[in-house]
C-alpha atoms as a PDB file:
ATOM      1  CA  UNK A   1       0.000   0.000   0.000  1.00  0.00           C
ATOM      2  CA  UNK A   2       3.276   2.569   0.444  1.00  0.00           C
ATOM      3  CA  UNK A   3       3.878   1.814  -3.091  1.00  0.00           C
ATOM      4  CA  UNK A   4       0.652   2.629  -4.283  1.00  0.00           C
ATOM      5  CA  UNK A   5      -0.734   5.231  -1.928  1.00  0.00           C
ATOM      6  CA  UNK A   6      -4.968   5.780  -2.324  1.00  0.00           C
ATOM      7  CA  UNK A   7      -7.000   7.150  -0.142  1.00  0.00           C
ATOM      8  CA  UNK A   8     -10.679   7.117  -0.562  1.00  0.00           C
ATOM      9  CA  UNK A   9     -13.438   8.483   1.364  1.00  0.00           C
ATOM     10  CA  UNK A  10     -15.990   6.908   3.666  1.00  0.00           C
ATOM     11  CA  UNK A  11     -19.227   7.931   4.963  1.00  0.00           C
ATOM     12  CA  UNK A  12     -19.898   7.429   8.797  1.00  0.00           C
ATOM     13  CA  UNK A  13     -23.173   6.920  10.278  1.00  0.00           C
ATOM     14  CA  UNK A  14     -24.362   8.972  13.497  1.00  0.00           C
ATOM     15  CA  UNK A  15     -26.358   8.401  16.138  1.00  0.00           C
ATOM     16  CA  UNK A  16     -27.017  10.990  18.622  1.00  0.00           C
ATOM     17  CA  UNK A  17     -23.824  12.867  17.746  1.00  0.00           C
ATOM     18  CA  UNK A  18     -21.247   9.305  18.011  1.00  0.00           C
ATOM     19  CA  UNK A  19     -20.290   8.621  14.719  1.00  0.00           C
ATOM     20  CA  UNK A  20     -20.139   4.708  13.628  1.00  0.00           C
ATOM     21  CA  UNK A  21     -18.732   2.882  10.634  1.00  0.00           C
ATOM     22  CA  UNK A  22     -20.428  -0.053  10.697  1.00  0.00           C
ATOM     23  CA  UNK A  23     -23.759  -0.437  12.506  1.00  0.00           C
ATOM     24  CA  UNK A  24     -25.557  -0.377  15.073  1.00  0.00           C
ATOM     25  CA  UNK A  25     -28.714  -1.695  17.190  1.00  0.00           C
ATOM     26  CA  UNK A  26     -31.479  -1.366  19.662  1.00  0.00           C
ATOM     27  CA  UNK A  27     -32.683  -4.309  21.423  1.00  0.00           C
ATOM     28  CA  UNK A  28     -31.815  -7.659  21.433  1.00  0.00           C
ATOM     29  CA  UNK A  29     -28.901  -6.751  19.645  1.00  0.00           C
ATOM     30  CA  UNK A  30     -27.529  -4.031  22.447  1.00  0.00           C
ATOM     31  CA  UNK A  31     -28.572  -6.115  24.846  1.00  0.00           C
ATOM     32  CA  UNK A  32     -26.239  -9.230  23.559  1.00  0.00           C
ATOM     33  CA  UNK A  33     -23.379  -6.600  23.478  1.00  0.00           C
ATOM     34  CA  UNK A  34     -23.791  -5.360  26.619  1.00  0.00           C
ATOM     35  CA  UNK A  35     -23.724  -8.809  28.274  1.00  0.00           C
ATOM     36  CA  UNK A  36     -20.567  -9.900  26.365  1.00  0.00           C
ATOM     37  CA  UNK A  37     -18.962  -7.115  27.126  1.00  0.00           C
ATOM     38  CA  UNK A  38     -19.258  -7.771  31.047  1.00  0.00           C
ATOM     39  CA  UNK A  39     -17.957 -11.240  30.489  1.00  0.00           C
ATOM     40  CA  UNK A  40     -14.502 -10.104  28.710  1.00  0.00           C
ATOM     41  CA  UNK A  41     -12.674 -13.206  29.656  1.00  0.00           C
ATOM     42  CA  UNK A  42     -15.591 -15.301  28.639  1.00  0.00           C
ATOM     43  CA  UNK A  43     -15.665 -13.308  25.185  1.00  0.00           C
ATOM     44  CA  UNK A  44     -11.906 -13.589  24.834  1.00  0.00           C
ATOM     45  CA  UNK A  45     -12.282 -17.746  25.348  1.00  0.00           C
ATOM     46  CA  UNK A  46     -15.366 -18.801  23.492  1.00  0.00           C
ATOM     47  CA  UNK A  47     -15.462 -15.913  21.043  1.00  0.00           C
ATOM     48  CA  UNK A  48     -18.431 -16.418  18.495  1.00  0.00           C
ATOM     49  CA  UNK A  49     -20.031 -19.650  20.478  1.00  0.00           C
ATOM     50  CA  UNK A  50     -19.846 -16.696  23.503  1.00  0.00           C
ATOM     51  CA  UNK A  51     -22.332 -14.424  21.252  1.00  0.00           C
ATOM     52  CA  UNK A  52     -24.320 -16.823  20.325  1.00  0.00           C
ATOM     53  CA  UNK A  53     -25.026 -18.327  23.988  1.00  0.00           C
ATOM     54  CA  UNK A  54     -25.548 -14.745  25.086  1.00  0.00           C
ATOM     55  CA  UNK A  55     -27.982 -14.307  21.876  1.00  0.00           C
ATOM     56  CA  UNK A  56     -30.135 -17.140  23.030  1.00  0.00           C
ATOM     57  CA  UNK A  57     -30.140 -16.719  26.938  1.00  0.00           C
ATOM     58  CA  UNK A  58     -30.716 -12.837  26.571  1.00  0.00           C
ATOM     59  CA  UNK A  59     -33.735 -13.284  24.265  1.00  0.00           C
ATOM     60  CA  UNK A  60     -35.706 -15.788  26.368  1.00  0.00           C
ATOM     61  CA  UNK A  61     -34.713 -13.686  29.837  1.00  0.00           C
ATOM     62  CA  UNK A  62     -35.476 -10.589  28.840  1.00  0.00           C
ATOM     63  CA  UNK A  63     -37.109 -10.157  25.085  1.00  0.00           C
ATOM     64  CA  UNK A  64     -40.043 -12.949  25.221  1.00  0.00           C
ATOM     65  CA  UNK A  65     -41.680 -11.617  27.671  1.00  0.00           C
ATOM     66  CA  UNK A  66     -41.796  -8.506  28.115  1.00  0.00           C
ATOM     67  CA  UNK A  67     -39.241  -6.708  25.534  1.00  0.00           C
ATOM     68  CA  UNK A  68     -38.672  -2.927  24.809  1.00  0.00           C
ATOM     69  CA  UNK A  69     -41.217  -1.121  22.665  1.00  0.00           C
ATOM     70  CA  UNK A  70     -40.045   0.897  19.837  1.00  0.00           C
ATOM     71  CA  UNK A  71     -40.701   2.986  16.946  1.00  0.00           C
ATOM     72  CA  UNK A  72     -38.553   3.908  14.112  1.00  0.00           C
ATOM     73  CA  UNK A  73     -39.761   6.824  12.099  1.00  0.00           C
ATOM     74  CA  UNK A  74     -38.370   7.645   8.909  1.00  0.00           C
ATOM     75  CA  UNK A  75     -39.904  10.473   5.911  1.00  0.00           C
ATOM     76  CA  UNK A  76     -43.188  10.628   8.233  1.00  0.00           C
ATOM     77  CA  UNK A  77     -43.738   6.553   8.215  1.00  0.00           C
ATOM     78  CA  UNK A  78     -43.585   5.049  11.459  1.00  0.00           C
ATOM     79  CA  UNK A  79     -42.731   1.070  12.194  1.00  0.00           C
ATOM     80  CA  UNK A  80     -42.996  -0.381  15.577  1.00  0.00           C
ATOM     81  CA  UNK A  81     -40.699  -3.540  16.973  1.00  0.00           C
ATOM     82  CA  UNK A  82     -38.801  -4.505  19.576  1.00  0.00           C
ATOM     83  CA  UNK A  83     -35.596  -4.347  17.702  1.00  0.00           C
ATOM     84  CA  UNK A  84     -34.067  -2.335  15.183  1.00  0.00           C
ATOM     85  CA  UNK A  85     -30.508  -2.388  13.583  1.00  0.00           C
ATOM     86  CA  UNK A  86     -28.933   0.542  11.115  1.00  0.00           C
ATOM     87  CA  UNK A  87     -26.196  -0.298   9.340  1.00  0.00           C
ATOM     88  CA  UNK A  88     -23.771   1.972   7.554  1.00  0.00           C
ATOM     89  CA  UNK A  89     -22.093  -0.571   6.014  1.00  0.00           C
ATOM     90  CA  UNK A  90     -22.288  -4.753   5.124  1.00  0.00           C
ATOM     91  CA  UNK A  91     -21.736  -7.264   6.445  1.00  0.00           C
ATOM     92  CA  UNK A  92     -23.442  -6.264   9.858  1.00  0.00           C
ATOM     93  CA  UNK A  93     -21.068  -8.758  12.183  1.00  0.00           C
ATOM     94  CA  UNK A  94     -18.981 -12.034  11.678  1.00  0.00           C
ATOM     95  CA  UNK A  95     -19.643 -15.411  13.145  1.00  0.00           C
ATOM     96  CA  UNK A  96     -16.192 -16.061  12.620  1.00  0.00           C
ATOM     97  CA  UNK A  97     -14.718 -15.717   9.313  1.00  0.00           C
ATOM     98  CA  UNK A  98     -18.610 -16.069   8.180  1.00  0.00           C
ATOM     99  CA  UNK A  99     -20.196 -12.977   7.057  1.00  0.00           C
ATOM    100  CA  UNK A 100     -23.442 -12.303   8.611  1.00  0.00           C
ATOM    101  CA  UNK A 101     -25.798  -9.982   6.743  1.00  0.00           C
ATOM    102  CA  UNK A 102     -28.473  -8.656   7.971  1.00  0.00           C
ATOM    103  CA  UNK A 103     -30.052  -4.946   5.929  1.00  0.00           C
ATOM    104  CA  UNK A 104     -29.204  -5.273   2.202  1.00  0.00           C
ATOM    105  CA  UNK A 105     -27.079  -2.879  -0.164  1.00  0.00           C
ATOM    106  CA  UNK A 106     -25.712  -0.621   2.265  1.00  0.00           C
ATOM    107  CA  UNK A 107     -22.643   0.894   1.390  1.00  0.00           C
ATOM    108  CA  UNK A 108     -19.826   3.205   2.675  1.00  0.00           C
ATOM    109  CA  UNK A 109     -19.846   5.100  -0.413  1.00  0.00           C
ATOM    110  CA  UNK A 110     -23.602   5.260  -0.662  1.00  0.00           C
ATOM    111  CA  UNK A 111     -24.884   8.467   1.214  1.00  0.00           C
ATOM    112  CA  UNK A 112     -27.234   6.714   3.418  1.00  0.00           C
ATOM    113  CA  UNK A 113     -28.336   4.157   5.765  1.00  0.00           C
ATOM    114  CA  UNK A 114     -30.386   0.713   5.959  1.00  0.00           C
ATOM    115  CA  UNK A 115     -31.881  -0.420   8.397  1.00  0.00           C
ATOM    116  CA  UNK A 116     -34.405  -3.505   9.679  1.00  0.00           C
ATOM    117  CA  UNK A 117     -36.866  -3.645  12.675  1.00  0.00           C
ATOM    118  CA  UNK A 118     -37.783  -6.747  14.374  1.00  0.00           C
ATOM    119  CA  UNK A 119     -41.636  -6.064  15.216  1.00  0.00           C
ATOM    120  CA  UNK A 120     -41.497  -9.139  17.350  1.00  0.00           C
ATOM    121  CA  UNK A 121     -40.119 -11.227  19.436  1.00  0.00           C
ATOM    122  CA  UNK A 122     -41.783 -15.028  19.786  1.00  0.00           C
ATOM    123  CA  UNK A 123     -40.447 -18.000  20.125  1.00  0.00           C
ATOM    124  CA  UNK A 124     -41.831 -19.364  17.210  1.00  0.00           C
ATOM    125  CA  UNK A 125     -40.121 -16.520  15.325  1.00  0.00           C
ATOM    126  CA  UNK A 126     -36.434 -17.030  15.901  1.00  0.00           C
ATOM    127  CA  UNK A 127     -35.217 -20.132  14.474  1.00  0.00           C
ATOM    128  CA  UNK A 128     -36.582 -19.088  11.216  1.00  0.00           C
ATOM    129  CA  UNK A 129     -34.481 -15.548  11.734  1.00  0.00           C
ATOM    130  CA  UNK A 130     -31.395 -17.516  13.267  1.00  0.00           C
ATOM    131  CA  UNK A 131     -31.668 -20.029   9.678  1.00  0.00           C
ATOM    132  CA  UNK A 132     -31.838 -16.090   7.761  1.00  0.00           C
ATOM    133  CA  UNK A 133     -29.090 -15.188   9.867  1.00  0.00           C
ATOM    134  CA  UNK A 134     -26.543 -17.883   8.773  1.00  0.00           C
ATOM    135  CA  UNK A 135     -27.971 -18.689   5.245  1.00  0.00           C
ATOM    136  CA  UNK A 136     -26.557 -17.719   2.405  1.00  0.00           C
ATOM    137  CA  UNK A 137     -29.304 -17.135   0.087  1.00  0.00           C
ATOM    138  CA  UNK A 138     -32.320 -16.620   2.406  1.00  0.00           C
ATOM    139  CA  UNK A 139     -32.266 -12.792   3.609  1.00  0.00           C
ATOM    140  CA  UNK A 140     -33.282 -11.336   7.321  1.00  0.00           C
ATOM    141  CA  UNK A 141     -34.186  -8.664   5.268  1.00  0.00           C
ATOM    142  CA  UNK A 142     -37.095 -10.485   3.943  1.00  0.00           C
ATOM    143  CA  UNK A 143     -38.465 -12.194   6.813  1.00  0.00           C
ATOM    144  CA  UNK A 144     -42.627 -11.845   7.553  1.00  0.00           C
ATOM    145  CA  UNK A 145     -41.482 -10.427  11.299  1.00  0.00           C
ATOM    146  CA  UNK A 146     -38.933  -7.761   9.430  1.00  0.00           C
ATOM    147  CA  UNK A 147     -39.719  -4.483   8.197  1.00  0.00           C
ATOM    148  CA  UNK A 148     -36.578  -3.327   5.660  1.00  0.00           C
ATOM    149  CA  UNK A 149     -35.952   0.466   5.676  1.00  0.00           C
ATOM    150  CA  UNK A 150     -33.694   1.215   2.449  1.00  0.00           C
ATOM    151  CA  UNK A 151     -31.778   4.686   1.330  1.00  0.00           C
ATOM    152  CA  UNK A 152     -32.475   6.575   4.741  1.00  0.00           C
ATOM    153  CA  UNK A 153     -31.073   9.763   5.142  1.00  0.00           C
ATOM    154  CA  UNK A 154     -32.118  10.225   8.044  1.00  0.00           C
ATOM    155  CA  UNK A 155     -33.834   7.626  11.147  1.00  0.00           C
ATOM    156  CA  UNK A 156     -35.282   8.500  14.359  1.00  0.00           C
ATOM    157  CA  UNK A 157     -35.790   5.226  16.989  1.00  0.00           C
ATOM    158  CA  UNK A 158     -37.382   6.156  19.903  1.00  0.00           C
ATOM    159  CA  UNK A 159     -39.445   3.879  22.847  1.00  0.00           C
ATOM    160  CA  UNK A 160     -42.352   3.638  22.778  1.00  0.00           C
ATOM    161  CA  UNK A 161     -43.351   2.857  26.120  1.00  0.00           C
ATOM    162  CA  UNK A 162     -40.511   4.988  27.842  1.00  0.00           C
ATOM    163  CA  UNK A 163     -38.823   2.587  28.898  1.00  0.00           C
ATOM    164  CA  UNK A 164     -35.064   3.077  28.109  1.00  0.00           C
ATOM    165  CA  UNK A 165     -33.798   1.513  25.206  1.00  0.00           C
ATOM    166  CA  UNK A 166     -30.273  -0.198  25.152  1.00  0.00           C
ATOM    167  CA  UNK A 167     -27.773   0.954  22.423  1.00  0.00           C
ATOM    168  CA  UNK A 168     -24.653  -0.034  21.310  1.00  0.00           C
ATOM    169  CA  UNK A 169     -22.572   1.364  18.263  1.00  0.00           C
ATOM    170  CA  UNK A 170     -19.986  -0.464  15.866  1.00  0.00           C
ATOM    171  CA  UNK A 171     -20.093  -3.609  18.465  1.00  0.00           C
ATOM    172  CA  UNK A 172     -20.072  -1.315  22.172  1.00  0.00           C
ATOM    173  CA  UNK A 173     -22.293  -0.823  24.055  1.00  0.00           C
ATOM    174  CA  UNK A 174     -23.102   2.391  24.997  1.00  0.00           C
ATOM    175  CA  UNK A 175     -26.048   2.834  27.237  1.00  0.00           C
ATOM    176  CA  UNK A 176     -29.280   3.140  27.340  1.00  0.00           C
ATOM    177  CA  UNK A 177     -31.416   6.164  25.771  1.00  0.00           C
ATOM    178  CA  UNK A 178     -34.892   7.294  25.111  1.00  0.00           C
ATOM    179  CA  UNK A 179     -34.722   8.051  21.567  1.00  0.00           C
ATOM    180  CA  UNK A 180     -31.586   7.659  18.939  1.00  0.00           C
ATOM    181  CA  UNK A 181     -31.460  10.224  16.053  1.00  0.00           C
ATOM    182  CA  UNK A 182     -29.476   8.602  13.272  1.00  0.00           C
ATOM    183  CA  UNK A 183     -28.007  10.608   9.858  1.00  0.00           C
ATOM    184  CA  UNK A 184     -24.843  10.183   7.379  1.00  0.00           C
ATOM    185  CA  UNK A 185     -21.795  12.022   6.906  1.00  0.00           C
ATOM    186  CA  UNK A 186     -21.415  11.618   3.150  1.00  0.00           C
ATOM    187  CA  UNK A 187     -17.264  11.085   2.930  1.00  0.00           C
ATOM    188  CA  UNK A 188     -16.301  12.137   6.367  1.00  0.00           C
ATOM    189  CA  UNK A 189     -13.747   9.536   6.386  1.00  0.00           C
ATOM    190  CA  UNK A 190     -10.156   9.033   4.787  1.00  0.00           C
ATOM    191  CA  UNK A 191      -9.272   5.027   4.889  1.00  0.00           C
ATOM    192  CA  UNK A 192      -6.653   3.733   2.649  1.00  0.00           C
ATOM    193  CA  UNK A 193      -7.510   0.312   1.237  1.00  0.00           C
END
């Protein structure tokens, strides 16, 4: 890369002023983070297996139940769910060297964000998303329980029953918060590649 020195530009997502390059998620998704991030020694040792324990456990303690309430508004339209995840950029995560997408098409060069809201969260729900999650061809994107948000300039996520919502950016957790107000800074970022 010395020899052949090019610098492009990136955009960055933000959410409530913290910029991100990746994604990131209310609900479940936080809420996974937040728990693998108090078990670092746990994280460090089992690694993806770690995540995916923590998935499962977290979602039938604390999302069957009773999980948070949301709303996501975006150019007036409102979608409610219990868990919503904005990406920046694909693939969303890794389960190891796997890829694991979750919106379609977003791009660091694009100008905007994706996004996808869970509106539920039932039992009889998640092994169909966890068989999206890991597939190749079948997309989360397009699941019955999955609303898609493409192109957004700009997303609002807010609770719905004011209960605080947890919220974690680019794989850290960052606390909990009443509403996140998400936009794009078109090229904002110099990365060589």
């Amino acid at each position: 890369m010395a020899d052949d020195w090019r610098p492009r530009r990136v955009d960055l997502g933000v959410v409530n002023g913290r910029c991100f390059t990746f994604a990131s998620g209310l609900g479940l998704d936080a809420s996974v983070v937040e728990r693998v991030d108090s078990n670092p020694h746990l994280k460090a040792r089992f690694g993806a297996y770690y995540f995916t324990w923590a998935a499962v456990s977290t979602f039938a303690r604390r999302y069957v139940l009773k999980p948070p309430h949301l709303i996501v508004g975006e150019d007036g339209e409102q979608h409610e769910g219990v868990t919503a995840i904005v990406q920046n950029a694909t693939p969303f995560t890794y389960f190891k060297d796997r890829p694991i997408e979750v919106a379609e098409g977003p791009g660091l060069q694009s100008g905007t964000l994706e996004a996808c809201v869970l509106r539920r969260a039932r039992p009889l729900d998640m092994p169909s998303i966890a068989f999206r999650v890991f597939s190749r061809r079948a997309k989360v994107a397009r699941h019955r329980q999955v609303t898609a948000l493409a192109e957004a300039a700009e997303l609002v996520v807010r609770s719905a029953d004011e209960h605080p919502l947890p919220l974690q950016v680019d794989g850290d957790y960052i606390g909990e918060v009443l509403e996140a107000r998400y936009s794009v800074l078109p090229h904002e970022l110099a990365v060589v590649s």
